[in-house]
N, C-alpha and C. Protein backbone atom coordinates (compact mmCIF):
# COMPACT_ATOMS: atom_id res chain seq x y z
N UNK A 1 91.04 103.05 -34.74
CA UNK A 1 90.50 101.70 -34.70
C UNK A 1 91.41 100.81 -35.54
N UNK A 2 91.76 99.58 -35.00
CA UNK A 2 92.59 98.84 -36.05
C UNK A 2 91.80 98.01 -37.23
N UNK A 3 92.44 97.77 -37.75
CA UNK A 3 91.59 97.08 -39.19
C UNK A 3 91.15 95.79 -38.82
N UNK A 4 91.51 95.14 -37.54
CA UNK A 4 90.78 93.91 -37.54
C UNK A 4 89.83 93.89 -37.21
N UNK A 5 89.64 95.46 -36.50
CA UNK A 5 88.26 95.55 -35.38
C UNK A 5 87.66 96.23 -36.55
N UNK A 6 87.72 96.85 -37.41
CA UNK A 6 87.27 97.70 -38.28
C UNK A 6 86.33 96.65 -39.35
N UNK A 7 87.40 95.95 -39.63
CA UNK A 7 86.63 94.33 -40.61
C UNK A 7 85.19 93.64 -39.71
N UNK A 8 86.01 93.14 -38.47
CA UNK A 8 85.08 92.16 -37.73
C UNK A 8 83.63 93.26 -37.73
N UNK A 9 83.79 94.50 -37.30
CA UNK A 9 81.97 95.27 -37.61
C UNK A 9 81.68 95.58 -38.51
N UNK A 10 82.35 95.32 -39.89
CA UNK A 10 81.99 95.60 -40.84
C UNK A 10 81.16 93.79 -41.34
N UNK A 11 81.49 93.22 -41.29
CA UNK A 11 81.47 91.94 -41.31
C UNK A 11 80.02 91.56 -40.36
N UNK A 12 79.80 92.03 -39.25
CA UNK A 12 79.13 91.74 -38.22
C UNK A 12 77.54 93.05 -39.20
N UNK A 13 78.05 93.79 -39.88
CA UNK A 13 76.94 94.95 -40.34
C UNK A 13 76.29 94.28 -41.60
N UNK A 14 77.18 93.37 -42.69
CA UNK A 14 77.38 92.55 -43.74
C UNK A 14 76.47 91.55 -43.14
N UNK A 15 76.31 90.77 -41.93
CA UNK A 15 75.98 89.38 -41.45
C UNK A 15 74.53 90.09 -41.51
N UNK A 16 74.42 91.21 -40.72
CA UNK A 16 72.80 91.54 -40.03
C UNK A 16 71.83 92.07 -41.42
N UNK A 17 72.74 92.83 -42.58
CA UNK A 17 71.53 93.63 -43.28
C UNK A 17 71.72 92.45 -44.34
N UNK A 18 72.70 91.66 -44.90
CA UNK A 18 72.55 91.14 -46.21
C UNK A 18 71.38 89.76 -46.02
N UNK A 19 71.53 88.85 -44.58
CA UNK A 19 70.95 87.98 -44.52
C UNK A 19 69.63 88.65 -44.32
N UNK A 20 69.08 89.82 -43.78
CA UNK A 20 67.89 90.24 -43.47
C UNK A 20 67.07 90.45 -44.89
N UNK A 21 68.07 91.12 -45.98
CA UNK A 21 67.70 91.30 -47.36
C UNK A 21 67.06 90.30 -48.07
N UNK A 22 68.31 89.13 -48.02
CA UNK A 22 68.29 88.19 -48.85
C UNK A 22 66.83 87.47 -48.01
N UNK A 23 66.44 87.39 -46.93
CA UNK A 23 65.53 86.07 -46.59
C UNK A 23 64.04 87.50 -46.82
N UNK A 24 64.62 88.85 -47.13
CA UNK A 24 62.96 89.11 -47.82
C UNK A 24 62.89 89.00 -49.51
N UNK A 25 64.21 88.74 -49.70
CA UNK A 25 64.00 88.70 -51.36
C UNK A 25 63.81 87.47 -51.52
N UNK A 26 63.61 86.36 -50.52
CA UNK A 26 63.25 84.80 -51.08
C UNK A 26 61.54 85.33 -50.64
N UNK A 27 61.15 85.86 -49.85
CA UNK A 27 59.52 85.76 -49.86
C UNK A 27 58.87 86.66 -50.02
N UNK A 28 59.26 87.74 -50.55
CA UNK A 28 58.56 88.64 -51.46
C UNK A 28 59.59 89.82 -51.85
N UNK A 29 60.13 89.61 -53.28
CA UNK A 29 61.33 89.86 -54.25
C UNK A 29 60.45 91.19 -54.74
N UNK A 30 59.11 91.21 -55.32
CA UNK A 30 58.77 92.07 -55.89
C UNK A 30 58.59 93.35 -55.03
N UNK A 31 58.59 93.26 -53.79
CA UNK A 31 57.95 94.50 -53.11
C UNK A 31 59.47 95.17 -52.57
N UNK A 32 60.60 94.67 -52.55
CA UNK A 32 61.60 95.10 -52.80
C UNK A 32 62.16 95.46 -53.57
N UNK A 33 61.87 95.18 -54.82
CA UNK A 33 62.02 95.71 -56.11
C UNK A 33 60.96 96.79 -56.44
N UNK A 34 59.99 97.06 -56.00
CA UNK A 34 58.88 98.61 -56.02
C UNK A 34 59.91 99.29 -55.12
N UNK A 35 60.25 99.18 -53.81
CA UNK A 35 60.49 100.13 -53.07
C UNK A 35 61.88 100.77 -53.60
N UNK A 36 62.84 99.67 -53.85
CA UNK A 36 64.03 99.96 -54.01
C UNK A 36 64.44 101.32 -56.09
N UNK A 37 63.49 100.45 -56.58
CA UNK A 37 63.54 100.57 -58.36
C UNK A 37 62.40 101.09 -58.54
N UNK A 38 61.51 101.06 -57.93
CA UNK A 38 60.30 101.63 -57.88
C UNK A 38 59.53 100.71 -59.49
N UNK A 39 59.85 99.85 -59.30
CA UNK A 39 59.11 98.75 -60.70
C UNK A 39 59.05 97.17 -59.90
N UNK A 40 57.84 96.85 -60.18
CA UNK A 40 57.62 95.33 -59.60
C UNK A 40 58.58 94.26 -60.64
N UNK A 41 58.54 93.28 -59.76
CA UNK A 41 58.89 91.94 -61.21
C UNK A 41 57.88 91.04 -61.12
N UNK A 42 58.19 90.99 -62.35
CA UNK A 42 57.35 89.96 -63.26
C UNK A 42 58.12 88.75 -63.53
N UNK A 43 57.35 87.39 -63.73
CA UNK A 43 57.79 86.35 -64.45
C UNK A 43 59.37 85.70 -63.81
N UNK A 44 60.53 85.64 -64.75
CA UNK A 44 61.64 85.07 -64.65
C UNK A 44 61.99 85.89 -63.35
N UNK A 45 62.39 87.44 -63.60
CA UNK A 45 62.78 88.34 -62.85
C UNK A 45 62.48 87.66 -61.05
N UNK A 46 61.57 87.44 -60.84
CA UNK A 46 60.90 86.25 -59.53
C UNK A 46 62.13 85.56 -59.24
N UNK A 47 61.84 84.98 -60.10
CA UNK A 47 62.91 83.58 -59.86
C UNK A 47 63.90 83.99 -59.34
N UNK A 48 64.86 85.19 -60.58
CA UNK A 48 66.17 85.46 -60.44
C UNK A 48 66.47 86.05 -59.00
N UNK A 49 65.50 87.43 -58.76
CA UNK A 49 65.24 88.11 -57.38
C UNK A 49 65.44 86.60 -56.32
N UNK A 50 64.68 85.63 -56.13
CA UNK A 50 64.73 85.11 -55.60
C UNK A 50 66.54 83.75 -54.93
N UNK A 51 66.57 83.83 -56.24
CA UNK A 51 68.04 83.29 -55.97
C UNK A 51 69.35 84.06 -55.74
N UNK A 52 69.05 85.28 -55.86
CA UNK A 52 70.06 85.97 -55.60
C UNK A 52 69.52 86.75 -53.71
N UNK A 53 68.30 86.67 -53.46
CA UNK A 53 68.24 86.52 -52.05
C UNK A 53 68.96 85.24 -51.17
N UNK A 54 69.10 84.21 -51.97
CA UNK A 54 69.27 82.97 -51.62
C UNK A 54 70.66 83.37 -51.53
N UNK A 55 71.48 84.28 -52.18
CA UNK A 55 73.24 84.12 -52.09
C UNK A 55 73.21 85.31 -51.28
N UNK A 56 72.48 86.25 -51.79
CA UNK A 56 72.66 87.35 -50.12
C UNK A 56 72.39 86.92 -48.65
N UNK A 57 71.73 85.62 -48.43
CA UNK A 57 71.59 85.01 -47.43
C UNK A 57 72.96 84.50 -46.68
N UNK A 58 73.05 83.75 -47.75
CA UNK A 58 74.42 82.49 -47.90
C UNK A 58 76.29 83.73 -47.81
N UNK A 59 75.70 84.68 -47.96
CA UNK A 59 76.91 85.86 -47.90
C UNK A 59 77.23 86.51 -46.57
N UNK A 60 75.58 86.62 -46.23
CA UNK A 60 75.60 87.17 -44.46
C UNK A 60 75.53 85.98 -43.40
N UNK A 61 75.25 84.90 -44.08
CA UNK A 61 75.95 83.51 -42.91
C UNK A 61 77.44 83.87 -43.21
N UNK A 62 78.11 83.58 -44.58
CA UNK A 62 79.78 83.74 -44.62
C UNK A 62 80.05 84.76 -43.67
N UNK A 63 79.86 86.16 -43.49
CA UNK A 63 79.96 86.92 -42.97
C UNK A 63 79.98 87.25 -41.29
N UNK A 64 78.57 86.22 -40.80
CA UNK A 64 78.22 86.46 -39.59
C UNK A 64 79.99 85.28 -38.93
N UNK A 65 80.05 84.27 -39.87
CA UNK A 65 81.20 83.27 -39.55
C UNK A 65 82.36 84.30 -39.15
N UNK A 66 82.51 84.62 -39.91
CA UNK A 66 84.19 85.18 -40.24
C UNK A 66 84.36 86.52 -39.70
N UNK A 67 83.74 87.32 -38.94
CA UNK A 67 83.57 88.40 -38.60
C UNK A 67 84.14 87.64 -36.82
N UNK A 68 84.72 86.23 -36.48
CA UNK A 68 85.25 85.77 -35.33
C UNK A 68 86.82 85.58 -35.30
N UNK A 69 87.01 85.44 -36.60
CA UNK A 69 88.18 85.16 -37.28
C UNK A 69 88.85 85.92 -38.59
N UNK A 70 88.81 87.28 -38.34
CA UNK A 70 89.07 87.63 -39.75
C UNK A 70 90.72 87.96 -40.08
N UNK A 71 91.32 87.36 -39.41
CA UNK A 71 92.41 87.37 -39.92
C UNK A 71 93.08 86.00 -40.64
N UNK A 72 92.11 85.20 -40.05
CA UNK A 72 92.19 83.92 -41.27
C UNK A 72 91.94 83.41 -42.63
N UNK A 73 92.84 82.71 -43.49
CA UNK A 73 92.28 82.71 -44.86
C UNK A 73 91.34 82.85 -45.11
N UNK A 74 90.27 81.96 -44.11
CA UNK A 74 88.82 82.11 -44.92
C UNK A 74 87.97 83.09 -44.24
N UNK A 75 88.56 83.96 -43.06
CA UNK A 75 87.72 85.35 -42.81
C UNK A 75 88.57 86.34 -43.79
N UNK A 76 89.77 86.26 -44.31
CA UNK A 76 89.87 87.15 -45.08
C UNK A 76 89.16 86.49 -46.64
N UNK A 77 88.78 85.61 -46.93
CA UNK A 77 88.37 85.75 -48.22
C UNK A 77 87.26 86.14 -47.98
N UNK A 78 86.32 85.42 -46.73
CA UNK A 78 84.97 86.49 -46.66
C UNK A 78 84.98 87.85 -46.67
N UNK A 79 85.59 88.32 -46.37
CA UNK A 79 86.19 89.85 -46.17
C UNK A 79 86.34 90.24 -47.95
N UNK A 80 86.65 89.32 -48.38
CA UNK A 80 86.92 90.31 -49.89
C UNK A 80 85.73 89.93 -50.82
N UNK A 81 85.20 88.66 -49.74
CA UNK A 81 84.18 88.82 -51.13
C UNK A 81 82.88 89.66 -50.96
N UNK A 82 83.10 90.09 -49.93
CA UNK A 82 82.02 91.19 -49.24
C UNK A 82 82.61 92.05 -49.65
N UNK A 83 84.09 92.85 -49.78
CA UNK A 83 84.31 93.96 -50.52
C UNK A 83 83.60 93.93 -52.13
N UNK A 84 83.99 92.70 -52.68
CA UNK A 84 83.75 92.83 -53.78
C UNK A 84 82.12 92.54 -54.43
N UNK A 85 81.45 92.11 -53.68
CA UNK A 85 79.72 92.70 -53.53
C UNK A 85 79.64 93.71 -53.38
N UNK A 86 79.97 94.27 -52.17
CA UNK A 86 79.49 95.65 -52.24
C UNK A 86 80.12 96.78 -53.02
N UNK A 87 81.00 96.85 -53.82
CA UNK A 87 81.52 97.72 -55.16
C UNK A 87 80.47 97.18 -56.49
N UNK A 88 80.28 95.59 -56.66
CA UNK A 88 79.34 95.39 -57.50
C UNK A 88 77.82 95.96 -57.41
N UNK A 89 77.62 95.74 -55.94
CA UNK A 89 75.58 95.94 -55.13
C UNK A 89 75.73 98.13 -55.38
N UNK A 90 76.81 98.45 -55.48
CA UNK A 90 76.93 100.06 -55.29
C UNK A 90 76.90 100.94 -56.60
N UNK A 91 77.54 100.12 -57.59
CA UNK A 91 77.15 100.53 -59.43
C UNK A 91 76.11 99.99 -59.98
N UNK A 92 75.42 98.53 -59.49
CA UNK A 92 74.40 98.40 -60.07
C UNK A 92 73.57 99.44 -59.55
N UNK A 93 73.25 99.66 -58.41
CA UNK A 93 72.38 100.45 -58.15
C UNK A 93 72.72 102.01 -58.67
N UNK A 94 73.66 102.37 -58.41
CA UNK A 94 73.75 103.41 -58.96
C UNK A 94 73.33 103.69 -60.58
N UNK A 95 73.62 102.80 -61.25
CA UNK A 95 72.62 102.63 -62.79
C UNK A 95 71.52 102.36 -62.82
N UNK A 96 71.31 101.53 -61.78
CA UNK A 96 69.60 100.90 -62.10
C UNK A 96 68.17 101.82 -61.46
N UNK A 97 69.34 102.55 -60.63
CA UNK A 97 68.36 103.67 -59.72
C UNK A 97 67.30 104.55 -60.87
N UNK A 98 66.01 104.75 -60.39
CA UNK A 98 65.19 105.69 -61.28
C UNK A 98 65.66 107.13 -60.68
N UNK A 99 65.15 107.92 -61.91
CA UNK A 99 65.22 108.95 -61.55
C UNK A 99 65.01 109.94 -60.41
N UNK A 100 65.81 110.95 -60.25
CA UNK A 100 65.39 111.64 -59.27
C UNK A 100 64.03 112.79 -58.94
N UNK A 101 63.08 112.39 -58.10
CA UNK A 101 63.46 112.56 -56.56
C UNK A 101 62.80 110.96 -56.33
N UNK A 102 62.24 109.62 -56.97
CA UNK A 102 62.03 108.89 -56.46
C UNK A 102 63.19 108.10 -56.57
N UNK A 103 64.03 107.94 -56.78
CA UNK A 103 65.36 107.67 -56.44
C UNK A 103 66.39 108.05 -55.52
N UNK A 104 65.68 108.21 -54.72
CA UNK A 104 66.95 108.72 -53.52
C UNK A 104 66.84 107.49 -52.67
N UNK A 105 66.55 106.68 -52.65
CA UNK A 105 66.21 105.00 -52.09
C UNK A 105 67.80 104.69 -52.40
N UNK A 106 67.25 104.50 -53.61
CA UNK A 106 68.29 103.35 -54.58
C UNK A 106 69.45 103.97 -54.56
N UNK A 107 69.69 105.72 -54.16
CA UNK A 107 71.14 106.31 -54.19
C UNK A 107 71.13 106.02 -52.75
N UNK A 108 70.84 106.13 -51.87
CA UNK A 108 71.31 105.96 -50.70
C UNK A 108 71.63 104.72 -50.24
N UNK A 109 71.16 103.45 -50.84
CA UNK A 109 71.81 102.22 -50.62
C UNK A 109 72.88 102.16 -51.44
N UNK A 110 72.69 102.45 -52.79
CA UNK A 110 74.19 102.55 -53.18
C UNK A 110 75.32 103.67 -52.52
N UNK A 111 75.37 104.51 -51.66
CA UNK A 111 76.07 105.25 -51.05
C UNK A 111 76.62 104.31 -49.92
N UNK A 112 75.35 103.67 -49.48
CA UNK A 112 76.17 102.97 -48.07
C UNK A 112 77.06 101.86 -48.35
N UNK A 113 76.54 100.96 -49.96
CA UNK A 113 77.38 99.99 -50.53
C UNK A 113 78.33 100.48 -50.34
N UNK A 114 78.93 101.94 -51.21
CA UNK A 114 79.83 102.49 -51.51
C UNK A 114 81.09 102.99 -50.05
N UNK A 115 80.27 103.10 -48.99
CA UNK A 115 81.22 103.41 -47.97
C UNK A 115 81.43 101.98 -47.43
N UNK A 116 80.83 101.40 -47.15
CA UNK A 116 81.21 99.76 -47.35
C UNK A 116 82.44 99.20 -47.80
N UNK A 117 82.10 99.69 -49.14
CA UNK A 117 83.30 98.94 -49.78
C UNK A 117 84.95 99.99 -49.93
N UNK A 118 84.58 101.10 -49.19
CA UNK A 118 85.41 101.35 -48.90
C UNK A 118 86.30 101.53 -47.92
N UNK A 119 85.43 101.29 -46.90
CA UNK A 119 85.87 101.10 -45.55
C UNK A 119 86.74 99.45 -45.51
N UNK A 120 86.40 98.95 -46.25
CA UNK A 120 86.44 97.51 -45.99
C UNK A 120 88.26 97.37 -47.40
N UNK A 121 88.60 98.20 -48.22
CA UNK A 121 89.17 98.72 -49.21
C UNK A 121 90.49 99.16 -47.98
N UNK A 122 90.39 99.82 -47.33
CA UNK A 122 91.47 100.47 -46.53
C UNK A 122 91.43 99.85 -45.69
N UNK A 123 90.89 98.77 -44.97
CA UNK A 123 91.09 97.81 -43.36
C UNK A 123 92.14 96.74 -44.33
N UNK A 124 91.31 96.24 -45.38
CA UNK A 124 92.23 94.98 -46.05
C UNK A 124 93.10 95.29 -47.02
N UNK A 125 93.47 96.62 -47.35
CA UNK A 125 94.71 96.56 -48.20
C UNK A 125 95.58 98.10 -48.04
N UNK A 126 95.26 98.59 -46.64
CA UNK A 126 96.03 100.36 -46.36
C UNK A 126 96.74 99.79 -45.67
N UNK A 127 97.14 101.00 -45.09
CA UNK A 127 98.49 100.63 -43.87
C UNK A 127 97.75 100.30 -42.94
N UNK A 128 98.32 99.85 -42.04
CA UNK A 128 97.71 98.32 -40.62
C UNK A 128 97.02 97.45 -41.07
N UNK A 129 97.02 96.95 -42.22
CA UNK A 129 95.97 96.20 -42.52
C UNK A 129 95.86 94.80 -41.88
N UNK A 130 95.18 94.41 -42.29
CA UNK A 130 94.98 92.44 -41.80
C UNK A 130 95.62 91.98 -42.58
N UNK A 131 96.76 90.99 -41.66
CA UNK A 131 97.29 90.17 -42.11
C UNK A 131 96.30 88.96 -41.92
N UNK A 132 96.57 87.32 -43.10
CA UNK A 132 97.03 86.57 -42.58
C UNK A 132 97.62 86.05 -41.15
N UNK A 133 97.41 84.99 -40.41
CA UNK A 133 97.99 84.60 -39.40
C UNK A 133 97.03 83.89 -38.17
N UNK A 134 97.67 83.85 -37.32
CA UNK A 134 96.80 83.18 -36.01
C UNK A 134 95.81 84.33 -35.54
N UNK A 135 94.63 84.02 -35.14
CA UNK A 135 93.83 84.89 -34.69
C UNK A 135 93.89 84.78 -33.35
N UNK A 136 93.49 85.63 -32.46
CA UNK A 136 94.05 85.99 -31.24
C UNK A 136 92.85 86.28 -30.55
C-alpha cells in the first residue's frame, strides 16, 4: 500500500472515531471517563473533559478535511498532528489506565493509539513516504 493511501485511511479512521469521541465527551464526559478509567468526574474535571471533546471534535473535522489532500501542507500537518495525538492519547492512557483486569479498556485504546501512531510514523517519515507537492 503506498503511504498516501495508507495516510488518507488513517486520516479517514482519525475523522470517524475522534469526532464520534469528542461530540460524546461534550454531552456526557463522565460516563466515558467510568468506562474508559473506571472513575467518574467531578466538578472542574467536567469542564476540562468537556473541552478537550471540543478539540477531539475540531481534530476529526481537520482530519475528515485532509484525508482528500494529504499530500498538501495542510493535509500533511493534519497528518502530524494526528501522529502527534495519538503518541500523546497512547501514554496517557497507558499511565492513567487502572489496574488490571479492569483495565484492559484503557490498554486496548492505548494499543490502538499506539498502532496509530505508528502506522502513521512510517507513511510520513519511512521510505515512500508523502511528499509535499500537487495532489493528484
Amino acid at each position: 500500500m503506498n503511504s498516501n493511501l495508507l495516510v488518507e485511511r488513517i486520516l479517514w479512521t482519525g475523522a470517524a472515531l475522534e469526532s464520534s469521541v469528542g461530540v460524546v465527551l461534550l454531552v456526557d464526559p463522565s460516563a466515558v471517563s467510568s468506562l474508559l478509567l473506571e472513575s467518574p468526574l467531578v466538578g472542574p474535571g467536567l469542564a476540562f473533559a468537556r473541552l478537550a471533546g471540543g478539540g477531539l471534535l475540531g481534530l476529526g473535522i481537520a482530519c475528515w478535511h485532509a484525508r482528500s489532500s494529504v499530500s498538501s501542507p495542510a493535509g500533511l500537518g493534519a497528518a502530524r498532528a494526528f501522529l502527534a495525538y495519538n503518541v500523546v492519547a497512547s501514554a496517557i492512557l497507558i499511565l492513567a489506565r487502572p489496574p488490571l483486569p479492569g483495565g484492559w479498556l484503557a490498554l486496548g485504546v492505548s494499543a490502538a493509539h499506539g498502532v496509530l501512531g505508528l502506522l502513521l510514523l512510517y507513511a510520513l517519515f519511512g521510505p515512500g513516504r508523502v511528499r509535499s507537492g500537487p495532489t493528484s
